[in-house]
PDB file of N, CA and C in Angstrom:
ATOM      1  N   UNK A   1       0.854  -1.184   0.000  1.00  0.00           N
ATOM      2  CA  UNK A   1       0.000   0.000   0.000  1.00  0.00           C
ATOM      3  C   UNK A   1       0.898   1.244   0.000  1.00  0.00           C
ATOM      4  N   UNK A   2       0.758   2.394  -0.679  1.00  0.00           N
ATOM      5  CA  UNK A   2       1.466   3.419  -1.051  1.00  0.00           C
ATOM      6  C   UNK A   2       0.984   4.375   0.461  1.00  0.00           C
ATOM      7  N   UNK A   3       1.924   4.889   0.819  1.00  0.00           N
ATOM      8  CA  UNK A   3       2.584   5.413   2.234  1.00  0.00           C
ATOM      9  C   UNK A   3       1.642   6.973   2.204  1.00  0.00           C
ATOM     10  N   UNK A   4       1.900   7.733   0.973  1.00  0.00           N
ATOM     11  CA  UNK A   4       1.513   9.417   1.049  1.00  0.00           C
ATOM     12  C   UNK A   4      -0.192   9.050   1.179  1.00  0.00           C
ATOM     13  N   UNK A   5      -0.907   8.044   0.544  1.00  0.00           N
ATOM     14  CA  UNK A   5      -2.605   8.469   1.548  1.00  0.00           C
ATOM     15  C   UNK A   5      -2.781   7.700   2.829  1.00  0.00           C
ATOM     16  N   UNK A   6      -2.059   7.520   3.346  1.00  0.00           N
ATOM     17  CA  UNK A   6      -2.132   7.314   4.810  1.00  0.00           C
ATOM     18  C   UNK A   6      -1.598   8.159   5.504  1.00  0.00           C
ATOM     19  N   UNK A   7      -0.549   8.592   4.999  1.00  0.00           N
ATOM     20  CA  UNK A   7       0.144  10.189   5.606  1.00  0.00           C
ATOM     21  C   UNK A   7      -1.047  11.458   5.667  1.00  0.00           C
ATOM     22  N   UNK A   8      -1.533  11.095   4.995  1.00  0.00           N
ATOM     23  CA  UNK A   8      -2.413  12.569   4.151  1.00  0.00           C
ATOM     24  C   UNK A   8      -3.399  12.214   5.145  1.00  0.00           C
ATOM     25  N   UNK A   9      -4.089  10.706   5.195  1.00  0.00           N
ATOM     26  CA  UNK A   9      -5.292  10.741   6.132  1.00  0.00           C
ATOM     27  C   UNK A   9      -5.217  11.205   7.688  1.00  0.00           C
ATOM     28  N   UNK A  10      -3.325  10.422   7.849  1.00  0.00           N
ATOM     29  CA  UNK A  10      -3.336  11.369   9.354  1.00  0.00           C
ATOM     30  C   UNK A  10      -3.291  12.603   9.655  1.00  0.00           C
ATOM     31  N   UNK A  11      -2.798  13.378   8.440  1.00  0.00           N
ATOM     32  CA  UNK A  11      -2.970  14.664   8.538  1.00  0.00           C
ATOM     33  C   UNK A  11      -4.436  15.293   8.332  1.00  0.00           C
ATOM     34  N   UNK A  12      -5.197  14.766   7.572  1.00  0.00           N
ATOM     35  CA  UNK A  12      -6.513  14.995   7.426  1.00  0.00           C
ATOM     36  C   UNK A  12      -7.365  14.684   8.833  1.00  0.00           C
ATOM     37  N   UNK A  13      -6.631  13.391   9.726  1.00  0.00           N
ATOM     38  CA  UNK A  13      -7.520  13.730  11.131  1.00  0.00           C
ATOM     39  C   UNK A  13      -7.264  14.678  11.836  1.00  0.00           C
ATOM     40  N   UNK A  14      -5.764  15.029  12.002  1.00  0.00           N
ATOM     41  CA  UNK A  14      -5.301  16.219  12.859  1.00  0.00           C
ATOM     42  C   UNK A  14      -5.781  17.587  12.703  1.00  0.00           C
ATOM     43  N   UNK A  15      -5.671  17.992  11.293  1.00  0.00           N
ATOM     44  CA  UNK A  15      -6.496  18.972  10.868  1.00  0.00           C
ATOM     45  C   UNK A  15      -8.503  19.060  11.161  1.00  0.00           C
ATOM     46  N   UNK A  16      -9.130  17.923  11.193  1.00  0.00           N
ATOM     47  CA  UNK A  16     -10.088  17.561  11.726  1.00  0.00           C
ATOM     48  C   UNK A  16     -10.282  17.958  13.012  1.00  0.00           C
ATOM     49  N   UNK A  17      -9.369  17.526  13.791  1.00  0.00           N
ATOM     50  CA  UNK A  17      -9.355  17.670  15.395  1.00  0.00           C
ATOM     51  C   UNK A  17      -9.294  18.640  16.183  1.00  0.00           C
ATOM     52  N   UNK A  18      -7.843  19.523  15.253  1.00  0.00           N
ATOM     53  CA  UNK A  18      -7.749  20.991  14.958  1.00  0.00           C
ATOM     54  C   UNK A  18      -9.099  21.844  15.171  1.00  0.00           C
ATOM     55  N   UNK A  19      -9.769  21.306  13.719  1.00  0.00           N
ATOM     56  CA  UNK A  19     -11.113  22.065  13.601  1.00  0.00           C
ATOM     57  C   UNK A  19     -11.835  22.203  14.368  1.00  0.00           C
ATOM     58  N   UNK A  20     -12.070  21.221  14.909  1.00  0.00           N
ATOM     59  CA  UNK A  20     -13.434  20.893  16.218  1.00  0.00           C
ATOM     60  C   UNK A  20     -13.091  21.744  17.187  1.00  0.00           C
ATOM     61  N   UNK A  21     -11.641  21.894  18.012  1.00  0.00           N
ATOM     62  CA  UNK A  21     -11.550  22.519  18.774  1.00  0.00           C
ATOM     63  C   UNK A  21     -11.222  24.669  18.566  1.00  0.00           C
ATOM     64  N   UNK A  22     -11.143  24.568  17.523  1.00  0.00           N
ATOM     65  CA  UNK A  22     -11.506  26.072  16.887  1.00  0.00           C
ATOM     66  C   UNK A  22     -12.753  26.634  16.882  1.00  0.00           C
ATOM     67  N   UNK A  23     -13.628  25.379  16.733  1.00  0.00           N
ATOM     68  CA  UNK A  23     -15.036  25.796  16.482  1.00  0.00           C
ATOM     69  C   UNK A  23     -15.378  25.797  18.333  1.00  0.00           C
ATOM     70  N   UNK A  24     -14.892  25.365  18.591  1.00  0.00           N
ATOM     71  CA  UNK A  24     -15.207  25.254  20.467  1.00  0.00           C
ATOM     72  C   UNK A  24     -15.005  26.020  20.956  1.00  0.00           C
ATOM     73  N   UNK A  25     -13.475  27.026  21.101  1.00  0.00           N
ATOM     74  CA  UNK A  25     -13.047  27.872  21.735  1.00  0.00           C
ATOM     75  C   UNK A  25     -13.883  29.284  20.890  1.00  0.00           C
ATOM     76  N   UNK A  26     -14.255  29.196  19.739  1.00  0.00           N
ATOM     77  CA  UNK A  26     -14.879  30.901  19.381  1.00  0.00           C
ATOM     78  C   UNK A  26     -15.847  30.921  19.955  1.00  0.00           C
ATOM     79  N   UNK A  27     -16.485  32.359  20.031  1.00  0.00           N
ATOM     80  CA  UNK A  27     -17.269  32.574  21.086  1.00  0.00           C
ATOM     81  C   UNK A  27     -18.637  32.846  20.696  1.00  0.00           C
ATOM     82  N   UNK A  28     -19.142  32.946  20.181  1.00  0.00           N
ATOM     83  CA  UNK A  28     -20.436  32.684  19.690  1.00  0.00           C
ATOM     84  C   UNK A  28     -21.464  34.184  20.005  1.00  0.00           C
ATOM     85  N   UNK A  29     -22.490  33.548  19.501  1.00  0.00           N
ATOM     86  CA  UNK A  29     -23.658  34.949  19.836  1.00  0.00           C
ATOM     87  C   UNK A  29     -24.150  35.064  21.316  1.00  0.00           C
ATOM     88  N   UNK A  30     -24.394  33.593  21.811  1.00  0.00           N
ATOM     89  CA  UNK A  30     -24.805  33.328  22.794  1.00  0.00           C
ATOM     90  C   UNK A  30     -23.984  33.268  24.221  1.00  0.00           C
ATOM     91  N   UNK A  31     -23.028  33.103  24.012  1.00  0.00           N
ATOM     92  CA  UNK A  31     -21.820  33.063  24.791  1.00  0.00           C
ATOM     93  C   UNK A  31     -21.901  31.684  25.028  1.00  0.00           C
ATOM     94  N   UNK A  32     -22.178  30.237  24.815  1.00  0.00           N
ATOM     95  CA  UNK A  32     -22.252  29.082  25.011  1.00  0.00           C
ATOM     96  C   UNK A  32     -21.237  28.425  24.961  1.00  0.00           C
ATOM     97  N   UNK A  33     -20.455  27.444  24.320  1.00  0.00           N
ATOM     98  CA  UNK A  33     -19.280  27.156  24.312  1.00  0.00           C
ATOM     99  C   UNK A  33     -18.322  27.823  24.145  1.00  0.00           C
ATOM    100  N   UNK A  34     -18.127  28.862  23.852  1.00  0.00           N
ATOM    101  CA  UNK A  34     -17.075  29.867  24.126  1.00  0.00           C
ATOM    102  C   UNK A  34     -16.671  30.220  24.981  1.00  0.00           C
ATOM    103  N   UNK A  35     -17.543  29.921  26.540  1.00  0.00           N
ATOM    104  CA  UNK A  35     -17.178  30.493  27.474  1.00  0.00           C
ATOM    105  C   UNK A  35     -16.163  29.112  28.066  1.00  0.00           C
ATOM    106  N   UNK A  36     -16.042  27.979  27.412  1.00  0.00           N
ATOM    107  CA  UNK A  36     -14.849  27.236  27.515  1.00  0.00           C
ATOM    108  C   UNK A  36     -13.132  28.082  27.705  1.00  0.00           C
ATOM    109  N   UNK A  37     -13.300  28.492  26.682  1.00  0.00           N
ATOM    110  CA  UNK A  37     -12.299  29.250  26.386  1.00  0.00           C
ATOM    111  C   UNK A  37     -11.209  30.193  27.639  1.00  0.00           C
ATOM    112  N   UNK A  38     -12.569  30.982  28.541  1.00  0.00           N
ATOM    113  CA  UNK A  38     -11.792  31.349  29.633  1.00  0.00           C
ATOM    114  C   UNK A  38     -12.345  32.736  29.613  1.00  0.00           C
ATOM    115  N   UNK A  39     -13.438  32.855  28.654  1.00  0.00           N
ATOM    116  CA  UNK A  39     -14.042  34.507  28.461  1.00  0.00           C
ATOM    117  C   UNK A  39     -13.120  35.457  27.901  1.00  0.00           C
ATOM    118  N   UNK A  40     -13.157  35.478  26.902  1.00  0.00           N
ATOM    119  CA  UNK A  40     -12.056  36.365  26.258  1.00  0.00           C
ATOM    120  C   UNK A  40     -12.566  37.850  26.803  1.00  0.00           C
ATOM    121  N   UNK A  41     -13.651  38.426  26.985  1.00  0.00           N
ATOM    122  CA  UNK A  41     -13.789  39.458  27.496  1.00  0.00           C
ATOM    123  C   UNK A  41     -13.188  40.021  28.770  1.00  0.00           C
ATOM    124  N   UNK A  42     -12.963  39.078  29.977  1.00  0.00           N
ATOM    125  CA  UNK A  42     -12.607  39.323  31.198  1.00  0.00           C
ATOM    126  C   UNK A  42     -11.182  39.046  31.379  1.00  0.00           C
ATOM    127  N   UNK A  43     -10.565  38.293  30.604  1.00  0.00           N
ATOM    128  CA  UNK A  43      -9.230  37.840  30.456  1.00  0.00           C
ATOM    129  C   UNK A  43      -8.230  38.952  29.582  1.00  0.00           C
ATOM    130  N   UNK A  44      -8.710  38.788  28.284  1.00  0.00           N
ATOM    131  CA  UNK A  44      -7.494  39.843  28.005  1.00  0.00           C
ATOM    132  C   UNK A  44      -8.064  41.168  27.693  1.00  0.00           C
ATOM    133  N   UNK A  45      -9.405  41.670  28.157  1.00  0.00           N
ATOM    134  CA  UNK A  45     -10.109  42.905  27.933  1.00  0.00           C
ATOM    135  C   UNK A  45     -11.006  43.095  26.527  1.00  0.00           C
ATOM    136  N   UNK A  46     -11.902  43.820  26.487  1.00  0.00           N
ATOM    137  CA  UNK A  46     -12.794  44.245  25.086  1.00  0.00           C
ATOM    138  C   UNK A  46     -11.976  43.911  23.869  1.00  0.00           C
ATOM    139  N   UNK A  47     -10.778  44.938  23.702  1.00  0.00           N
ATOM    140  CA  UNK A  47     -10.175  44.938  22.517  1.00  0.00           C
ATOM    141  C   UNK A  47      -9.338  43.907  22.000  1.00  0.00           C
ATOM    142  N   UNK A  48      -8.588  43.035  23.031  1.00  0.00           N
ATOM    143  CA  UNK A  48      -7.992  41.786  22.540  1.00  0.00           C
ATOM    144  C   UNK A  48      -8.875  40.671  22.033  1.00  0.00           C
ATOM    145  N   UNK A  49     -10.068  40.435  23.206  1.00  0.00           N
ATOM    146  CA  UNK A  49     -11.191  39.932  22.906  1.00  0.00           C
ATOM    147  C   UNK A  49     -11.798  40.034  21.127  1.00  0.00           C
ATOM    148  N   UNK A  50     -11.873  40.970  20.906  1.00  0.00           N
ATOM    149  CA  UNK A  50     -12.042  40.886  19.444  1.00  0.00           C
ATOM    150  C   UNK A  50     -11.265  40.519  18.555  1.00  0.00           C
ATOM    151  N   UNK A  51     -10.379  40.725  18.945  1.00  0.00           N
ATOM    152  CA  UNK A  51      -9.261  40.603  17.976  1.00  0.00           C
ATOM    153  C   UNK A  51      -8.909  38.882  18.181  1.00  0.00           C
ATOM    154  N   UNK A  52      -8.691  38.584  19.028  1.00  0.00           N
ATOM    155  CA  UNK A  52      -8.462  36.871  19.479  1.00  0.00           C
ATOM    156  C   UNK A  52      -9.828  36.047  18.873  1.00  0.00           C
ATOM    157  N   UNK A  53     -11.137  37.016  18.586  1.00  0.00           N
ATOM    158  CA  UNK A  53     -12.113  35.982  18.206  1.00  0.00           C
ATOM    159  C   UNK A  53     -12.032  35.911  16.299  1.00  0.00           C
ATOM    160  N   UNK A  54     -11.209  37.284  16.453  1.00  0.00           N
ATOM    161  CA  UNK A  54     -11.227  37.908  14.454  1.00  0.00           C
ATOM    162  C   UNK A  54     -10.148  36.391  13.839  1.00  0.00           C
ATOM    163  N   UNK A  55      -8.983  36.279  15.031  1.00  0.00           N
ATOM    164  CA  UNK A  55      -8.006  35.196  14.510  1.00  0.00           C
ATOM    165  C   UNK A  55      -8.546  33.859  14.685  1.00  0.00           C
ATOM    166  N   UNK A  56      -9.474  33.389  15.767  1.00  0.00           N
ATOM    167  CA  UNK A  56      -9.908  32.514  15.654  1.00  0.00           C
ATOM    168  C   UNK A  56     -10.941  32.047  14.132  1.00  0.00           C
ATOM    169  N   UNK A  57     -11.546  32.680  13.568  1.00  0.00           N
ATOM    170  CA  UNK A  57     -12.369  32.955  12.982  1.00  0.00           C
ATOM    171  C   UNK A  57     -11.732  32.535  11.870  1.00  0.00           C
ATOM    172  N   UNK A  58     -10.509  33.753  11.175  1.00  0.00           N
ATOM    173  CA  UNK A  58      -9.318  33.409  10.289  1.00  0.00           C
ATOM    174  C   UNK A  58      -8.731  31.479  10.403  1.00  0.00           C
ATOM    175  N   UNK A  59      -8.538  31.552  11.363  1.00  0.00           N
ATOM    176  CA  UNK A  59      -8.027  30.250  11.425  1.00  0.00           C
ATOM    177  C   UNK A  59      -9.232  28.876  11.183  1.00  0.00           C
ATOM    178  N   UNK A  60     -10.090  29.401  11.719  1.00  0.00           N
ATOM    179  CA  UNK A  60     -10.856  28.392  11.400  1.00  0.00           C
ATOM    180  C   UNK A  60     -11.442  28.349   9.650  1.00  0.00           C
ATOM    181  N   UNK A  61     -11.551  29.608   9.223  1.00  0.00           N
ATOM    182  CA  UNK A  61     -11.812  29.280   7.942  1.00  0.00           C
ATOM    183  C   UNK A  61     -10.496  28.943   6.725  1.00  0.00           C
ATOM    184  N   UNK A  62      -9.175  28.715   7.504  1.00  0.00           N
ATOM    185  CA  UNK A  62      -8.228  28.151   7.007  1.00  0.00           C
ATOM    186  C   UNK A  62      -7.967  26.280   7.059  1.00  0.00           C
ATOM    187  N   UNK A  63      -8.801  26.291   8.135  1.00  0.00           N
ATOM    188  CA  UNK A  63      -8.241  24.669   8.242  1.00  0.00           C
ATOM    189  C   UNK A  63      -9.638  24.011   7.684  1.00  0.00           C
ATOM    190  N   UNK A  64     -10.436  24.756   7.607  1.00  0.00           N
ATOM    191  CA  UNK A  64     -11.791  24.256   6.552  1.00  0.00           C
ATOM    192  C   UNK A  64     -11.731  23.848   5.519  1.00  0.00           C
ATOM    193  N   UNK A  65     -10.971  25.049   4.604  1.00  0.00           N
ATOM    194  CA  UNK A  65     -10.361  25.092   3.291  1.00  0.00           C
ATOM    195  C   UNK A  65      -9.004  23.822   3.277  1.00  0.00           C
ATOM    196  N   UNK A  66      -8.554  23.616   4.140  1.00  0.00           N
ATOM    197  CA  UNK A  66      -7.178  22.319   4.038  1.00  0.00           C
ATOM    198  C   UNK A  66      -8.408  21.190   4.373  1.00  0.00           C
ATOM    199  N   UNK A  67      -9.023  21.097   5.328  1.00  0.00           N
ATOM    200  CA  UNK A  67      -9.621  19.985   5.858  1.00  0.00           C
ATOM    201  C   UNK A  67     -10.725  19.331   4.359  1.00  0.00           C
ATOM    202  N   UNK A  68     -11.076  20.385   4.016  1.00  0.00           N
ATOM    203  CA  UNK A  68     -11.826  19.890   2.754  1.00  0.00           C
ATOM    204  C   UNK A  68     -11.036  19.646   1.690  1.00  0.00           C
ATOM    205  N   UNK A  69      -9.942  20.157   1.299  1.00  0.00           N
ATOM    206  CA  UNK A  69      -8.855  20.095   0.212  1.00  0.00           C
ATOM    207  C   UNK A  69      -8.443  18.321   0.230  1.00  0.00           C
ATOM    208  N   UNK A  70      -7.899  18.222   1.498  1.00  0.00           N
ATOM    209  CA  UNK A  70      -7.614  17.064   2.037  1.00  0.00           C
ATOM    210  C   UNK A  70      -8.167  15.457   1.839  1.00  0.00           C
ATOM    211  N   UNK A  71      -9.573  15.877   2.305  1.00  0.00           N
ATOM    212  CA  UNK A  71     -10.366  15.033   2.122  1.00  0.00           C
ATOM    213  C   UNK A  71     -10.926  14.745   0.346  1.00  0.00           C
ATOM    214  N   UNK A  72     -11.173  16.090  -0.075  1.00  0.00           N
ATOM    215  CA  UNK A  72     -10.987  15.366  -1.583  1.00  0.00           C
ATOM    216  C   UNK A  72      -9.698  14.724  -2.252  1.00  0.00           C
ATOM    217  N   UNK A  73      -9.006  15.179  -1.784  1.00  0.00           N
ATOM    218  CA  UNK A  73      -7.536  14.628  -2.397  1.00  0.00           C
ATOM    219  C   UNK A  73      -7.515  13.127  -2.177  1.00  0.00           C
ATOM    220  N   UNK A  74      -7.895  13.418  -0.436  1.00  0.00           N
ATOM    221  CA  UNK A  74      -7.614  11.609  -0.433  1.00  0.00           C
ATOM    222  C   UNK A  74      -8.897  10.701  -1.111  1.00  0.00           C
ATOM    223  N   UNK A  75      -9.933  11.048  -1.261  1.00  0.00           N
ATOM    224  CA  UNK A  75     -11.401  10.067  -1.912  1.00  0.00           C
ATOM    225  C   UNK A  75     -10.621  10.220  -3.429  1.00  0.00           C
ATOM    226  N   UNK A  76     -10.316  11.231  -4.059  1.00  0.00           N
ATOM    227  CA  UNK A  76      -9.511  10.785  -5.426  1.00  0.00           C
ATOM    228  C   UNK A  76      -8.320   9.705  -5.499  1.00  0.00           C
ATOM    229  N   UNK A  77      -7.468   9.505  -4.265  1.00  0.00           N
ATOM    230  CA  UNK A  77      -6.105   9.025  -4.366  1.00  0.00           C
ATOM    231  C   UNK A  77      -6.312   7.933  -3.962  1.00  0.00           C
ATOM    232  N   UNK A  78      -7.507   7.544  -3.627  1.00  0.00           N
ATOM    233  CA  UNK A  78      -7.690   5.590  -3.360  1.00  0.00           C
ATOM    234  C   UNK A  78      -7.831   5.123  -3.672  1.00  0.00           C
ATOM    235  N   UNK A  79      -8.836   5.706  -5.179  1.00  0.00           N
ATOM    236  CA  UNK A  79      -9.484   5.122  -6.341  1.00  0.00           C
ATOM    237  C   UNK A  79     -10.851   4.700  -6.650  1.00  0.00           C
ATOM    238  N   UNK A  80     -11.534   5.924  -5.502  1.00  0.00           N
ATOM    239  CA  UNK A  80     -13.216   5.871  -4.996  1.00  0.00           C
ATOM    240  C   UNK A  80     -13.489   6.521  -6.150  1.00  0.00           C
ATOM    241  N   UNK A  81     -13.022   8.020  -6.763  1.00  0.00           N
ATOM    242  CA  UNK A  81     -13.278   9.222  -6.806  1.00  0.00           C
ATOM    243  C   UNK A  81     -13.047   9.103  -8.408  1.00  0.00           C
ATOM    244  N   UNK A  82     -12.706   8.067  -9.515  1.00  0.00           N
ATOM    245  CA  UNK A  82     -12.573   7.713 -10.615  1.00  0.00           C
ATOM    246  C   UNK A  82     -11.879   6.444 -11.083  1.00  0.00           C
TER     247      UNK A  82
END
């Protein structure tokens, strides 16, 4: 069995795992699972607070874009996908 889609899939879980916990720590409308996080409001004040939720945000719509990249790459590279 060829080594790079099993590499790729472990990287495709990590990036997965990644994700989940990005989507956990932002802080939401409601303040609900975000307040995991540690309250970004009371911790590093109003203005970091935004800014820590602007990068979370960034980041999460980066590992979306890999996490999905990923996953098509690997359903093409097994020999599902054609």
């Amino acid at each position: 069995m060829n080594a790079i889609p099993i590499i790729l899939a472990v990287i495709d879980i990590l990036v997965c795992i990644g994700l989940v916990m990005l989507v956990i720590f932002q802080e939401g409308n409601a303040k609900g699972l975000g307040a995991i996080g540690g309250g970004a409001d009371t911790f590093f004040g109003k203005a970091k607070g935004r800014s820590m939720d602007r990068i979370l945000k960034k980041l999460t719509t980066v590992a979306a874009g890999l996490f999905a990249v990923l996953t098509v790459l690997l359903y093409l590279m097994t020999g599902r996908g054609g």
